[in-house]
Protein backbone atom coordinates (compact mmCIF):
# COMPACT_ATOMS: atom_id res chain seq x y z
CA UNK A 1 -33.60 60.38 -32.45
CA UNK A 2 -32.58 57.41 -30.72
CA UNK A 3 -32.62 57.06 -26.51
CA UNK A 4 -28.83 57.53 -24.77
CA UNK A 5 -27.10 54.08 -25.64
CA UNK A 6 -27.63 54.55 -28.95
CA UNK A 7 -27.87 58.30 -29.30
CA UNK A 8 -27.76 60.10 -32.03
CA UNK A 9 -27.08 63.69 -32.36
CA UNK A 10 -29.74 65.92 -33.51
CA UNK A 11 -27.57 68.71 -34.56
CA UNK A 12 -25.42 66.43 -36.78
CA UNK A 13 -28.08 64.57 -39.08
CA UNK A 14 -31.43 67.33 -38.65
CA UNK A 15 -32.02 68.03 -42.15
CA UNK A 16 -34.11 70.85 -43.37
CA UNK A 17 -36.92 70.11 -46.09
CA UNK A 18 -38.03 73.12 -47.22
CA UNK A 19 -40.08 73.05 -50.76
CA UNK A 20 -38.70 70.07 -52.00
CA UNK A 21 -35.36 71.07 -50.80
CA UNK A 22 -33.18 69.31 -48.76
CA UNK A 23 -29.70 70.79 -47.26
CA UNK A 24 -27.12 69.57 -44.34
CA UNK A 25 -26.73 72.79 -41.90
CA UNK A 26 -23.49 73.22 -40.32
CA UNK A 27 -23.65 74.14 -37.02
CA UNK A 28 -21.91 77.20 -35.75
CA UNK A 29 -19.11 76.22 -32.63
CA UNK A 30 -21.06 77.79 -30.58
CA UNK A 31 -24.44 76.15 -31.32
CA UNK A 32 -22.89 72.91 -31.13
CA UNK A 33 -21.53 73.28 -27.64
CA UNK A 34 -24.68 74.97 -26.26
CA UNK A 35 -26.75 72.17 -27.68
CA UNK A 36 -23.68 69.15 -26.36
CA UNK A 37 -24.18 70.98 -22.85
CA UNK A 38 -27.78 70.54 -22.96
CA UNK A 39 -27.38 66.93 -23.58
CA UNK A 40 -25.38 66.07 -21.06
CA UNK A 41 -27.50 67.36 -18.65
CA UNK A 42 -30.68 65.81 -20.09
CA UNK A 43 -29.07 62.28 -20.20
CA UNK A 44 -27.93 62.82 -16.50
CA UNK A 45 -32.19 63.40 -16.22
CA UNK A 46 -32.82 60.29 -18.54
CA UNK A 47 -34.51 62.75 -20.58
CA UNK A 48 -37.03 64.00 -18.05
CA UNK A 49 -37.56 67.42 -17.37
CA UNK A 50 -39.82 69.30 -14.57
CA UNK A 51 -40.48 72.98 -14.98
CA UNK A 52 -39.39 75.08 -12.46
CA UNK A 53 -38.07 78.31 -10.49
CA UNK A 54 -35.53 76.22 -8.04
CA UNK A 55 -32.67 76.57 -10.28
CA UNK A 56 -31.24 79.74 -11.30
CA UNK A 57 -28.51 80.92 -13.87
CA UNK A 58 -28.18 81.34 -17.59
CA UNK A 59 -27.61 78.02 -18.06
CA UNK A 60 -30.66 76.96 -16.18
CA UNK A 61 -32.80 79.75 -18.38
CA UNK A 62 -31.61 78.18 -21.61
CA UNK A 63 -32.63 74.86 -20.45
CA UNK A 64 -36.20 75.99 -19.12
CA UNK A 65 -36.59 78.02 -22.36
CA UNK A 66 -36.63 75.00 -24.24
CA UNK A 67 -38.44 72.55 -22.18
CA UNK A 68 -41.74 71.50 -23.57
CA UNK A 69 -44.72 71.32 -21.18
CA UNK A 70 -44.50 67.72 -21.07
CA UNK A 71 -41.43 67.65 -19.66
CA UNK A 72 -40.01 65.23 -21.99
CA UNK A 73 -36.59 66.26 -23.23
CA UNK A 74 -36.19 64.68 -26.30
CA UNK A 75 -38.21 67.72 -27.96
CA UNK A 76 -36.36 70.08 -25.85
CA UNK A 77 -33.03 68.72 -27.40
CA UNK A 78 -34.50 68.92 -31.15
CA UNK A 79 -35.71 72.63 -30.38
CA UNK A 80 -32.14 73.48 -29.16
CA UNK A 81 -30.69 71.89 -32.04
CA UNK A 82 -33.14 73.61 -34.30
CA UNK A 83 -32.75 76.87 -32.76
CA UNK A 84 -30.45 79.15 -30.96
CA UNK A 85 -30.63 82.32 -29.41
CA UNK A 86 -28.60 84.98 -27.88
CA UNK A 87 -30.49 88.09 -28.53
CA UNK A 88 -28.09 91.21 -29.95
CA UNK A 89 -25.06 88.42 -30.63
CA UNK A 90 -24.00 88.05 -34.26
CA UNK A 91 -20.42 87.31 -34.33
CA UNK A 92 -19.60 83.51 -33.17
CA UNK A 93 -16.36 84.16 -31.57
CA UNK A 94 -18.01 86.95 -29.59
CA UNK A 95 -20.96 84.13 -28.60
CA UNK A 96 -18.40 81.86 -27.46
CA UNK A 97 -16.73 84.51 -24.94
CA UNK A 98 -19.88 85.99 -23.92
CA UNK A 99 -20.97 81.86 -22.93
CA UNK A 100 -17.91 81.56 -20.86
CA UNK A 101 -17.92 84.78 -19.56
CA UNK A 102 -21.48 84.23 -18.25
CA UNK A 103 -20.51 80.76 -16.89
CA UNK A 104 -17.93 82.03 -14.84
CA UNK A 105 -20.41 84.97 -13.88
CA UNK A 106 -22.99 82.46 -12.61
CA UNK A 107 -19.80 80.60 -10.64
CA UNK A 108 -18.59 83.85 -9.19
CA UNK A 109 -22.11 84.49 -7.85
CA UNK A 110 -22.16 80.84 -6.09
CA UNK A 111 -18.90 81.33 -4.62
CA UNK A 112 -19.94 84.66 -3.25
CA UNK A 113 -23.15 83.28 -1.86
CA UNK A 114 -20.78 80.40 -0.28
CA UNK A 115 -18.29 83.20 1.31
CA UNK A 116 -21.31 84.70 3.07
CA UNK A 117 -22.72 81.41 4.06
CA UNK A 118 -19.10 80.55 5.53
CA UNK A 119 -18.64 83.64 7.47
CA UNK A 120 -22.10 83.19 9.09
CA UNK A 121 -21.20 79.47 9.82
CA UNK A 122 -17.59 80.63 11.03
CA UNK A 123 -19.52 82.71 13.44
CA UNK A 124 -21.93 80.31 15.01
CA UNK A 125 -19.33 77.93 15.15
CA UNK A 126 -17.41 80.44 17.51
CA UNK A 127 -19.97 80.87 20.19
CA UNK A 128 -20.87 76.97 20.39
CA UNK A 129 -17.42 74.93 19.81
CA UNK A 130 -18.66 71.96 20.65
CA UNK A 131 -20.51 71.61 17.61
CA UNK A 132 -19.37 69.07 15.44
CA UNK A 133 -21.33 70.04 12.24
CA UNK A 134 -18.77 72.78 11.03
CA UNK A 135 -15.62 70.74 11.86
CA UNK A 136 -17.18 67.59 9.49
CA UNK A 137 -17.91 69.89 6.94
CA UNK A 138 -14.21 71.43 6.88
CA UNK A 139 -12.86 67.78 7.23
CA UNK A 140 -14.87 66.62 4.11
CA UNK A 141 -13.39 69.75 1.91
CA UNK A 142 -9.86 69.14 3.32
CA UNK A 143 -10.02 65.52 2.88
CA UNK A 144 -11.11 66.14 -1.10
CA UNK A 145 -14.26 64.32 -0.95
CA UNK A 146 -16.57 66.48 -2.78
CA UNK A 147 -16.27 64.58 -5.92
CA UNK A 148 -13.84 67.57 -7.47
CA UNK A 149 -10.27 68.29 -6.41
CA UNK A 150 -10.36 71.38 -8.19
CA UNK A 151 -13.52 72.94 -6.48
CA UNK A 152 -12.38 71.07 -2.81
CA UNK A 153 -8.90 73.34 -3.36
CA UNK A 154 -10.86 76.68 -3.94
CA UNK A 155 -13.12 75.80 -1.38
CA UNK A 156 -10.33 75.05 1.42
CA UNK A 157 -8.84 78.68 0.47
CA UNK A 158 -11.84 80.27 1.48
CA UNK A 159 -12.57 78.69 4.67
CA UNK A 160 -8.74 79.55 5.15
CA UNK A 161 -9.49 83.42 4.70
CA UNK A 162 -12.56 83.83 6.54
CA UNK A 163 -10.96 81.83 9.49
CA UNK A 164 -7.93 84.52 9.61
CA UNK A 165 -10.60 87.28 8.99
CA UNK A 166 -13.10 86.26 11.97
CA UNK A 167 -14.41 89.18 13.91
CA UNK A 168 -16.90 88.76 17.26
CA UNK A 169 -19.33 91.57 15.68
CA UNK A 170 -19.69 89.39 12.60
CA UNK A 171 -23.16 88.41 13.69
CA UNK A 172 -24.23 92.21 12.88
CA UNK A 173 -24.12 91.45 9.21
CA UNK A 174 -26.78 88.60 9.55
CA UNK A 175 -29.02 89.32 12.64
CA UNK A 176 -30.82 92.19 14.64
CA UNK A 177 -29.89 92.99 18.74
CA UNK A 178 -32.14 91.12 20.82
CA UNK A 179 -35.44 92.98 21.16
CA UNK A 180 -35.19 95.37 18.27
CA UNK A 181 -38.07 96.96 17.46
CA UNK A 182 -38.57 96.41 13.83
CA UNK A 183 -40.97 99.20 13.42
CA UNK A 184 -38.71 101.61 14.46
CA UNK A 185 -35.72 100.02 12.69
CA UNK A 186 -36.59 99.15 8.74
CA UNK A 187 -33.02 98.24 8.00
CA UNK A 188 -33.31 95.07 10.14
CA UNK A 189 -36.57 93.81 9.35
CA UNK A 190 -35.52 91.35 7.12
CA UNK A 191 -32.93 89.91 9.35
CA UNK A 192 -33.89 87.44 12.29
CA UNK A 193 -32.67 88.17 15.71
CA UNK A 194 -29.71 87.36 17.39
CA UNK A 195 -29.19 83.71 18.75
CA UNK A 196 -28.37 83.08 21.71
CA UNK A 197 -27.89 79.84 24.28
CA UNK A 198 -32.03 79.53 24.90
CA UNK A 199 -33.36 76.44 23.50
CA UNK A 200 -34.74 76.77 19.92
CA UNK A 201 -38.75 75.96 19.20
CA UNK A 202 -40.07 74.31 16.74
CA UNK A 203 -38.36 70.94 15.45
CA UNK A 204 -35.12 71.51 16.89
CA UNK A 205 -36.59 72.08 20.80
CA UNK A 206 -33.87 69.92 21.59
CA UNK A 207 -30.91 72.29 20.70
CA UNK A 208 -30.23 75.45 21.67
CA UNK A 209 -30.92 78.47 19.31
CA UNK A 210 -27.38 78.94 18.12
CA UNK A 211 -26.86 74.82 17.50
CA UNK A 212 -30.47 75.02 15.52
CA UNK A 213 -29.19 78.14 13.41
CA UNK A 214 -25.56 76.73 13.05
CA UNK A 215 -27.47 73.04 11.49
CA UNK A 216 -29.70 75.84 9.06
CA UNK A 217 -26.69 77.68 8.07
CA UNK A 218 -24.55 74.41 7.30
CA UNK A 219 -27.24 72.81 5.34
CA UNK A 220 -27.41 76.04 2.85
CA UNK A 221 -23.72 75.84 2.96
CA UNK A 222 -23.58 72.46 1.74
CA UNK A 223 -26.37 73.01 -1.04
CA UNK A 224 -24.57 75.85 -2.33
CA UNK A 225 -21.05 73.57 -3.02
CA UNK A 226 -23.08 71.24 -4.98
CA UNK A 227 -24.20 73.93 -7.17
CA UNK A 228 -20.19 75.30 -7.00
CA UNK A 229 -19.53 71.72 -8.69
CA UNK A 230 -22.26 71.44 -11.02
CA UNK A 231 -21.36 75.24 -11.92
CA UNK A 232 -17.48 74.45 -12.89
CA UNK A 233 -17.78 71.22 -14.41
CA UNK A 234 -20.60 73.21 -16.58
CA UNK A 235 -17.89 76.15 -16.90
CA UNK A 236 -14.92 73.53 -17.52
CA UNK A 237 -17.09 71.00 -20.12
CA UNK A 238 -17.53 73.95 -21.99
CA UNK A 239 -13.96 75.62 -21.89
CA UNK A 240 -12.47 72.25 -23.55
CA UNK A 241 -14.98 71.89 -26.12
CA UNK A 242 -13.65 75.48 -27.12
CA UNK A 243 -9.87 74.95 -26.61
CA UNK A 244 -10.45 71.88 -29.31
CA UNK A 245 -12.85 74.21 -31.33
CA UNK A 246 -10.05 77.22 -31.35
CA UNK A 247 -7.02 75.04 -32.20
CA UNK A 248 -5.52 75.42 -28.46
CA UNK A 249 -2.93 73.71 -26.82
CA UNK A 250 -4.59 70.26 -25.73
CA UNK A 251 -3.41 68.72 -22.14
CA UNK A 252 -4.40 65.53 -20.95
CA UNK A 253 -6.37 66.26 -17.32
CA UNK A 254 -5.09 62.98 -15.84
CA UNK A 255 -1.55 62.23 -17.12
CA UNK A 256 -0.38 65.71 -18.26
CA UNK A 257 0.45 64.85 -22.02
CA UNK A 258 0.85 67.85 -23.96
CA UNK A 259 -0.01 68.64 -27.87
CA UNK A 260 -2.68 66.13 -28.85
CA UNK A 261 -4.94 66.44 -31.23
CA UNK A 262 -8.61 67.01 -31.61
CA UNK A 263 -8.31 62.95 -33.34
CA UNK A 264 -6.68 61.87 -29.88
CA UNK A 265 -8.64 63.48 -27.21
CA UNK A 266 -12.22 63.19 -25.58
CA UNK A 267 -14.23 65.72 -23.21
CA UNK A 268 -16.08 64.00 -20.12
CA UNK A 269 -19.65 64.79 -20.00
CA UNK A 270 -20.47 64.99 -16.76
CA UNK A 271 -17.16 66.47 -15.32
CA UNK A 272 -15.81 67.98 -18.35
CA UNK A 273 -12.24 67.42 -18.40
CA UNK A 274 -9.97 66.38 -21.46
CA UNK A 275 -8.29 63.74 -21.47
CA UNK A 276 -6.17 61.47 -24.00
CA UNK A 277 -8.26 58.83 -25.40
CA UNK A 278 -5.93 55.94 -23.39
CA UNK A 279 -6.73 57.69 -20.39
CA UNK A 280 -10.66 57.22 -20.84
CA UNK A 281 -11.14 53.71 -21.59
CA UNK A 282 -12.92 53.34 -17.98
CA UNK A 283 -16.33 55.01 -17.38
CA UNK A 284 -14.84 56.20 -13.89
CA UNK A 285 -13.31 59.44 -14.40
CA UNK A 286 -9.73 58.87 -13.72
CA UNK A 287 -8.57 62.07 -12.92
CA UNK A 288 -7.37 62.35 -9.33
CA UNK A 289 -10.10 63.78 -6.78
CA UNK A 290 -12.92 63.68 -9.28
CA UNK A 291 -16.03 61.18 -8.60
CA UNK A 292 -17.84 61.50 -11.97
CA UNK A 293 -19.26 58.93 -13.99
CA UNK A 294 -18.79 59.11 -17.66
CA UNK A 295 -20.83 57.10 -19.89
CA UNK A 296 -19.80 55.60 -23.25
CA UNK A 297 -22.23 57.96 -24.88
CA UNK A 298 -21.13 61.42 -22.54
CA UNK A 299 -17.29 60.83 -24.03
CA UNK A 300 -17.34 63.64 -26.91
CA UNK A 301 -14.74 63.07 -29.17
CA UNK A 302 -12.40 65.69 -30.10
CA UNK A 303 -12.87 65.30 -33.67
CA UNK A 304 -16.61 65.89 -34.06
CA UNK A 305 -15.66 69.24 -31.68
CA UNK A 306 -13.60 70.24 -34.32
CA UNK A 307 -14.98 74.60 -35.44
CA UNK A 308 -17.47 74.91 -37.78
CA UNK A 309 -17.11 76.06 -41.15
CA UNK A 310 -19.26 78.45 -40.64
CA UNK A 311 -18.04 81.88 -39.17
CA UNK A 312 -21.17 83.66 -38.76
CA UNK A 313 -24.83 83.44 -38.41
CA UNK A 314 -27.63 85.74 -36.71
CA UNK A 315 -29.34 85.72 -33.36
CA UNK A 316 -32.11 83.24 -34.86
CA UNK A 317 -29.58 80.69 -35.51
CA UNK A 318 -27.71 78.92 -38.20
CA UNK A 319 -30.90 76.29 -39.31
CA UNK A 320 -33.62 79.36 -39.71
CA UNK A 321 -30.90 81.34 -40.99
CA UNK A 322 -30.44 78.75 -43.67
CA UNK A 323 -34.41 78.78 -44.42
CA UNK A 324 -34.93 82.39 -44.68
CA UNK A 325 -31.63 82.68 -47.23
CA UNK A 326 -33.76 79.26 -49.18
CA UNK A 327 -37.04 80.76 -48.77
CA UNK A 328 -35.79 83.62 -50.44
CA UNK A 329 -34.28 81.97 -53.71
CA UNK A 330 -37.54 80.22 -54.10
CA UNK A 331 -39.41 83.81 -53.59
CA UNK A 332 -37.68 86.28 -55.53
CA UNK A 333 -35.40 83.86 -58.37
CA UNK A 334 -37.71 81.18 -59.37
CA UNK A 335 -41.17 83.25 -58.22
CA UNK A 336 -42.37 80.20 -56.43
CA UNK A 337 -44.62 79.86 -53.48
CA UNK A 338 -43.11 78.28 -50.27
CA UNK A 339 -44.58 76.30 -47.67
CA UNK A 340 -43.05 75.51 -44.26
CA UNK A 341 -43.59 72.32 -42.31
CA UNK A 342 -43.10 73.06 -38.13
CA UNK A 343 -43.75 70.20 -35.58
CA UNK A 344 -43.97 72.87 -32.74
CA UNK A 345 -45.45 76.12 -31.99
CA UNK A 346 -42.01 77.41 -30.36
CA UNK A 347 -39.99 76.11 -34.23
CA UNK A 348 -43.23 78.44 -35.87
CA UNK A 349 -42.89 81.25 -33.29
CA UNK A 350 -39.03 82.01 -33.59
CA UNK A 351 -39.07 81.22 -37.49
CA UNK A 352 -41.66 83.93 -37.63
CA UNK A 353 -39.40 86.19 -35.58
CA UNK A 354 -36.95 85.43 -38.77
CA UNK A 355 -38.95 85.90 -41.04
CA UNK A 356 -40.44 89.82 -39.98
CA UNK A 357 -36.52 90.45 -39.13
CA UNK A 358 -35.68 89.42 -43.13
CA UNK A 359 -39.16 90.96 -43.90
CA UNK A 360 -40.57 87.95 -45.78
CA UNK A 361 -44.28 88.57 -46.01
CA UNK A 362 -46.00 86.01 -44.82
CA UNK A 363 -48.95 83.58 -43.69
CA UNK A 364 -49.94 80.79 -40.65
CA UNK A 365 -52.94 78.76 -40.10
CA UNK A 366 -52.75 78.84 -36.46
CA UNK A 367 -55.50 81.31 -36.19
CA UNK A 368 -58.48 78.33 -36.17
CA UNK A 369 -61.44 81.15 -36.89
CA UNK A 370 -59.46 82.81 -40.01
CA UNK A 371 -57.72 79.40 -41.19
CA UNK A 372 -59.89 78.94 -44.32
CA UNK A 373 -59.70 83.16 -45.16
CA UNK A 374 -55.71 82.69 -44.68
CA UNK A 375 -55.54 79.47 -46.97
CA UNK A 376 -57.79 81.00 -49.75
CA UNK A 377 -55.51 84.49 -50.22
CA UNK A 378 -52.36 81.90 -49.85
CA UNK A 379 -53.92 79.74 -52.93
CA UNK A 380 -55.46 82.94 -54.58
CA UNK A 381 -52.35 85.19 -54.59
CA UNK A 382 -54.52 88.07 -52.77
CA UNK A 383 -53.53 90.21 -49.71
CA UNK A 384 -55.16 89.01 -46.44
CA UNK A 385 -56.32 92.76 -46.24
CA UNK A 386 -56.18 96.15 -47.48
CA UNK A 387 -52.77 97.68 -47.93
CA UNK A 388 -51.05 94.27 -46.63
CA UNK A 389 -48.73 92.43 -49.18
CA UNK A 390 -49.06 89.50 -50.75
CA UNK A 391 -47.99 86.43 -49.20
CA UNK A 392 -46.01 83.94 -50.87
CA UNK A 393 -44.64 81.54 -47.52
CA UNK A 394 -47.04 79.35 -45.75
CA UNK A 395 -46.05 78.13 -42.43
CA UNK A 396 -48.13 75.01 -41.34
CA UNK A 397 -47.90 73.09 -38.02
CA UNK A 398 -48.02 69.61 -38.34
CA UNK A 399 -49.68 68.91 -35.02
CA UNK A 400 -52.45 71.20 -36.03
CA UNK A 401 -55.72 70.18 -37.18
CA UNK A 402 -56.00 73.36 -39.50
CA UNK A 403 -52.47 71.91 -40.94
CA UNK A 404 -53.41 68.18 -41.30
CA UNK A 405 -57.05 69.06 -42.69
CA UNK A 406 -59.06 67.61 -39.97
């Protein structure tokens, strides 16, 4: 695996060596985009994760899931490419709607949080005008400079509404009356009191109560937008890579040329819009109202989107599922023992999932204090212990020092 000018894809050339034998696994269209989305947003890290609650989501989840403690994301990227799962999700085309339909979920749920944050904005703005904060906000979304036309045009439709729907009892939704006694009133416990004209405490002593809140209120506002953006460029990146995958109707996102073909087209990385492959020659995005930057190596092209072969494949995976059906043919045709080389503990743990799904006896050395007893049945053909069966597949860790011998 080579660094981000020179990448090379993990899920293309990973090979899997398995007793001598070697085969080329063909990714599942699904797979593929999960792992493409992951490496877009690793190179936007330069391959440098931190573990973390601050970001939530199933898209956030599948990236933590993988992340090794180190936090470097090379591994992370080989585990994804190695292995895939969306427990209780067998059928591929139902993986690829289920993907997009949680996308848009985890949108829908940003946008909602921004609605609320807007109506409690609209509302402080109301009882101190002369606050500039909310009118440079609404200028910036009108003017389109969020860095994406599409999400500044959504955006400007909501401030719309809740402008029209503004009521003077608003403030009931977010805060308790003045001098509410919260024993007596559970319900508003959780909500802070009113704020009035009085001059706040604390680092803003210098502005009144409402200005403090209405500067609070606009900075969550503006957080939440940037996850908006990062949310539907996800949501869109992920849409084209299927409309190429399905056969769709391909459209150019910048000069609106219709039927191209998967051998014409690329999809943007980091914004995730289509376009014709003389419309992406620049690294700027050059779709109108859109700020990203779009490295040589974050243009996908169409052609290596193109759908998989491969129709179907379990909730382990297409690679494992390809080394339980080999470990198999070595097991019960040519009565052979098997041994299986992992580099990481989370490769051993979800093959082993596999493998007592398939129910494939069989045998680890990660167990340090019954490594030797475990090696000895494995060479002797005997069952570890009474009743068990024989084990004829030997998983071994190559980082381990049972493994290596040391």
């Amino acid at each position: 695996m080579r660094d981000t000018d020179g990448f090379q894809d993990a899920a293309q050339v990973e090979h899997i060596k398995l007793h001598q034998h070697i085969c080329l696994v063909d990714l599942s269209p699904s797979e593929r985009a999960i792992y493409l989305e992951l490496l877009q947003f690793l190179a936007a890290t330069e391959f440098i994760l931190k573990r973390g609650k601050s970001a939530k989501g199933d898209r956030s989840d599948q990236i933590q899931e993988v992340v090794p403690s180190s936090g470097d994301g090379k591994p992370a990227l080989f585990l994804r490419a190695s292995q895939f799962t969306f427990p209780g999700v067998r059928d591929t085309s139902e993986l690829c709607d289920m993907i997009v339909v949680r996308r848009k979920h985890e949108l829908q749920a940003y946008s909602d949080q921004f609605k609320k944050n807007l109506k409690q904005t609209i509302w402080l703005h109301k009882q101190d005008p002369e606050c500039s904060r909310f009118r440079k906000f609404t200028a910036r979304v009108e003017s389109h400079k969020l860095g994406d036309v599409e999400v500044s045009k959504q955006l400007e439709q909501y401030i719309s509404k809740a402008l029209a729907r503004y009521h003077k009892d608003d403030w009931q939704k977010f805060y308790r009356k003045k001098g509410t006694n919260i024993e007596k009133c559970k319900e508003a416990d959780t909500l802070p009191e009113y704020p009035t004209n009085e001059m706040a405490t604390g680092g803003h002593s210098h502005l009144t109560r409402v200005a403090s809140e209405n500067r609070t209120i606009i900075s969550k506002l503006n957080n939440v937008v940037e996850e908006i953006i990062n949310q539907t460029r996800a949501l869109r990146f992920f849409e084209n890579i299927l409309l190429i995958q399905r056969g769709a109707e391909l459209v150019c996102a910048r000069c609106g040329v219709t039927d191209l073909t998967p051998a014409i087209v690329k999809v943007m990385g980091q914004c995730g819009h289509l376009l014709g492959l003389e419309c992406c020659k620049d690294n700027d995005c050059p779709v109108s109202g859109c700020s990203a930057y779009n490295r040589e190596y974050q243009k996908l092209h169409g052609s290596t989107l193109v759908g998989s072969r491969l129709q179907w494949c379990s909730e382990h995976g297409s690679k494992i599922d390809e080394i339980i059906k080999l470990v198999r043919s070595i097991v019960n045709e040519k009565k052979e023992k098997v041994l299986i080389f992992a580099q990481w503990s989370e490769s051993t743990d979800k093959l082993e999932e596999a493998l007592v799904a398939a129910k494939v006896p069989f045998s680890d050395l990660r167990k340090e204090a019954t490594s030797s007893k475990t090696l000895q049945h494995f060479q002797n053909g005997t069952p570890p212990k009474k009743g068990a069966k024989v084990s004829e597949v030997l998983i071994m860790n190559i980082g381990d020092a049972n493994a290596s011998g040391r």
